[in-house]
Protein backbone atom coordinates (compact mmCIF):
# COMPACT_ATOMS: atom_id res chain seq x y z
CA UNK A 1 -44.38 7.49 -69.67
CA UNK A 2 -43.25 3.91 -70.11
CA UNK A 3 -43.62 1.28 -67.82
CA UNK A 4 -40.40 -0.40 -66.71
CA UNK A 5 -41.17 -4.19 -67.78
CA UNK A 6 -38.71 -6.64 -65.54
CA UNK A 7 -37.11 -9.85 -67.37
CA UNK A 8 -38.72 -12.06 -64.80
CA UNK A 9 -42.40 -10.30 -65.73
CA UNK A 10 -41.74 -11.43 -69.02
CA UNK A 11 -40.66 -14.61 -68.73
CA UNK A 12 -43.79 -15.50 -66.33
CA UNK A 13 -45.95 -13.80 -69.15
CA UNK A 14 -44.37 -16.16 -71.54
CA UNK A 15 -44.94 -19.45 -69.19
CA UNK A 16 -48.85 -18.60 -68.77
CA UNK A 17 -48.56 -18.50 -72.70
CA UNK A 18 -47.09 -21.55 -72.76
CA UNK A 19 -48.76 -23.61 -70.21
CA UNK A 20 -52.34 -22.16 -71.93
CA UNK A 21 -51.17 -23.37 -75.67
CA UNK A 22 -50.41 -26.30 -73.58
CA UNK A 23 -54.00 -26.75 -71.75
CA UNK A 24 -55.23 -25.94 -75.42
CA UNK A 25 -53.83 -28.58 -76.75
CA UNK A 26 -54.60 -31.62 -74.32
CA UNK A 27 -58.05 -30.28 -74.26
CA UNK A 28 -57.63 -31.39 -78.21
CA UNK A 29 -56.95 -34.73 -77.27
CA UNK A 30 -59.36 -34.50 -73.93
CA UNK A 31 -62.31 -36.40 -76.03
CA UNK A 32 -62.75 -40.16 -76.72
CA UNK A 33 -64.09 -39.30 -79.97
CA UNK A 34 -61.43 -36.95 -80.92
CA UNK A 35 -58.52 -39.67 -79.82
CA UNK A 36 -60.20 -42.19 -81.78
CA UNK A 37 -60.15 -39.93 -84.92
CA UNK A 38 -56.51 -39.11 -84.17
CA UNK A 39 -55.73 -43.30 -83.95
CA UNK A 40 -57.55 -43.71 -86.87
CA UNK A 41 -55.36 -40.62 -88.96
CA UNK A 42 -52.02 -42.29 -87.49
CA UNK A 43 -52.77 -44.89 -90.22
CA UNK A 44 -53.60 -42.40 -93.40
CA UNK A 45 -55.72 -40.40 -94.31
CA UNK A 46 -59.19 -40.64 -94.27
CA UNK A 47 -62.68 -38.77 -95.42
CA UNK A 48 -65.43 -38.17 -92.93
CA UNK A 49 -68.14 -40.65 -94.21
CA UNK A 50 -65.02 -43.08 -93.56
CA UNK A 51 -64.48 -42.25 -89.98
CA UNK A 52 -68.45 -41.64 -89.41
CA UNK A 53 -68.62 -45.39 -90.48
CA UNK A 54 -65.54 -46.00 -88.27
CA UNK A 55 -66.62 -44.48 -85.17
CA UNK A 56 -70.51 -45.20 -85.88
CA UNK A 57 -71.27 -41.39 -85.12
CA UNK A 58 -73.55 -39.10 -86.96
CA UNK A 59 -71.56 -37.04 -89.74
CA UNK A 60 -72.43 -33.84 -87.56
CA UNK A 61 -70.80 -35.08 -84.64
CA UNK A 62 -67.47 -36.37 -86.35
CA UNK A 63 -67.31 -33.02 -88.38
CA UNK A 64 -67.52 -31.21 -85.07
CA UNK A 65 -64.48 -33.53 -83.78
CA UNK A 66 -62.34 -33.01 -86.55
CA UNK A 67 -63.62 -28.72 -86.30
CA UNK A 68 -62.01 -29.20 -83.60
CA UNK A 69 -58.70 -31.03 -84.25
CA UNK A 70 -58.27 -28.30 -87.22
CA UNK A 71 -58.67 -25.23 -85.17
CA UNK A 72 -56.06 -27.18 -82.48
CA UNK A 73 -53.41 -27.44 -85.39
CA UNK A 74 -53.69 -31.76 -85.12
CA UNK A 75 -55.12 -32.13 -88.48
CA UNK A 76 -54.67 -30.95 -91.91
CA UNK A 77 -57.59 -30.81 -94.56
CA UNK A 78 -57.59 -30.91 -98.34
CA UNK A 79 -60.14 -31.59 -101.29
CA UNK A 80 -60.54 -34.35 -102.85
CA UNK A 81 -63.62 -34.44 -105.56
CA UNK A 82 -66.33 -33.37 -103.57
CA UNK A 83 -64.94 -34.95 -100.07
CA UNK A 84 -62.64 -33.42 -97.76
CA UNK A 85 -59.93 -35.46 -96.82
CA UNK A 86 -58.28 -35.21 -93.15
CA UNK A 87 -54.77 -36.43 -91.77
CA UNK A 88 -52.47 -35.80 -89.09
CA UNK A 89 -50.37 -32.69 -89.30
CA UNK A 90 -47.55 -33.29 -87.25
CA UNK A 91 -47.85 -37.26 -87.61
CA UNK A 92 -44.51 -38.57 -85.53
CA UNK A 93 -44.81 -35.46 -82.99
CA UNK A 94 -48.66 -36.78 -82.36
CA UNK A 95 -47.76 -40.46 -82.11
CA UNK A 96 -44.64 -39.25 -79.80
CA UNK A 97 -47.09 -37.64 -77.58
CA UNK A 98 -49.38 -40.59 -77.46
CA UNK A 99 -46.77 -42.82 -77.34
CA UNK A 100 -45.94 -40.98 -73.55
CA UNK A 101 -49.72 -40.59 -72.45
CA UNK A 102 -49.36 -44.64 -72.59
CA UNK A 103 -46.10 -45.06 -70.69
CA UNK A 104 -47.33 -42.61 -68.29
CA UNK A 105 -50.92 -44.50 -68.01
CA UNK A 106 -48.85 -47.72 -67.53
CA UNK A 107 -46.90 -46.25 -64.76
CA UNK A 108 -50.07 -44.38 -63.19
CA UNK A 109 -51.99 -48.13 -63.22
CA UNK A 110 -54.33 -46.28 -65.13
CA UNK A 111 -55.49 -44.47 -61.80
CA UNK A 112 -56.90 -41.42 -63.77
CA UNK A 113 -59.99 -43.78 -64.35
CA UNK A 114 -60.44 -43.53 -60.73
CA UNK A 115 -60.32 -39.44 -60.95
CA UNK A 116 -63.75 -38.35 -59.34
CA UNK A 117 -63.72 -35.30 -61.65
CA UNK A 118 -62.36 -36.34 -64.91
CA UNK A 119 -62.93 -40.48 -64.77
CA UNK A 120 -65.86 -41.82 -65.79
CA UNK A 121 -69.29 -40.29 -64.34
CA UNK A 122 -66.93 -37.79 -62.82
CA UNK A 123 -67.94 -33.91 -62.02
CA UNK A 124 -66.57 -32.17 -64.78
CA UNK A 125 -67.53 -31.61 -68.54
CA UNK A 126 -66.18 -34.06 -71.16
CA UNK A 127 -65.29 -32.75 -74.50
């Protein structure tokens, strides 16, 4: 026997989905590194040893970062040669949402930096 499935079970099924995709996403952007990479792609395109030399990481960390960005949907890949060249993938949509994080830092005075879990030294995991 079917279960009878109410509208209003679905639609709170289909806002956990969304507010996970969403928690998925900023966790993307939740790394110094990874923003840095993503300022860095807002002006072209660029191969890792260029952002390696950029960020003055080791190759294993950036290549982690950018693992990252992929699997997020942030950044597209392609050959080039023997290099793999990375850019954004949605490029106005990611400079739209950083574009906000600002205002809303400007209108926050920056007070997440005072955050005892998430500024710095704070309680939880960066990353």
């Amino acid at each position: 026997m079917a279960a009878a499935v109410r509208d209003d079970d679905v639609a709170e099924v289909d806002e956990v989905a969304a507010l996970t995709a969403a928690a998925c996403l900023f966790h993307g952007f939740s790394d110094r590194s990874r923003l840095t990479i993503v300022q860095h792609l807002a002006l072209g395109e660029h191969r890792v040893v260029d952002l390696t030399r950029h960020l003055g990481l080791a190759q294993s960390t950036v290549s982690k970062h950018l693992a990252c960005l992929l699997d997020c949907g942030i950044l597209t890949v392609r050959p080039e040669g023997r290099a793999s060249v990375y850019a954004l993938a949605h490029p106005d949509a990611t400079l739209a949402l950083l574009a906000a994080a600002e205002r809303l830092l400007g209108e926050t005075g920056d007070a997440v930096v005072l955050c005892p879990r998430f500024g710095p030294g704070g309680t939880e995991e960066h990353g």
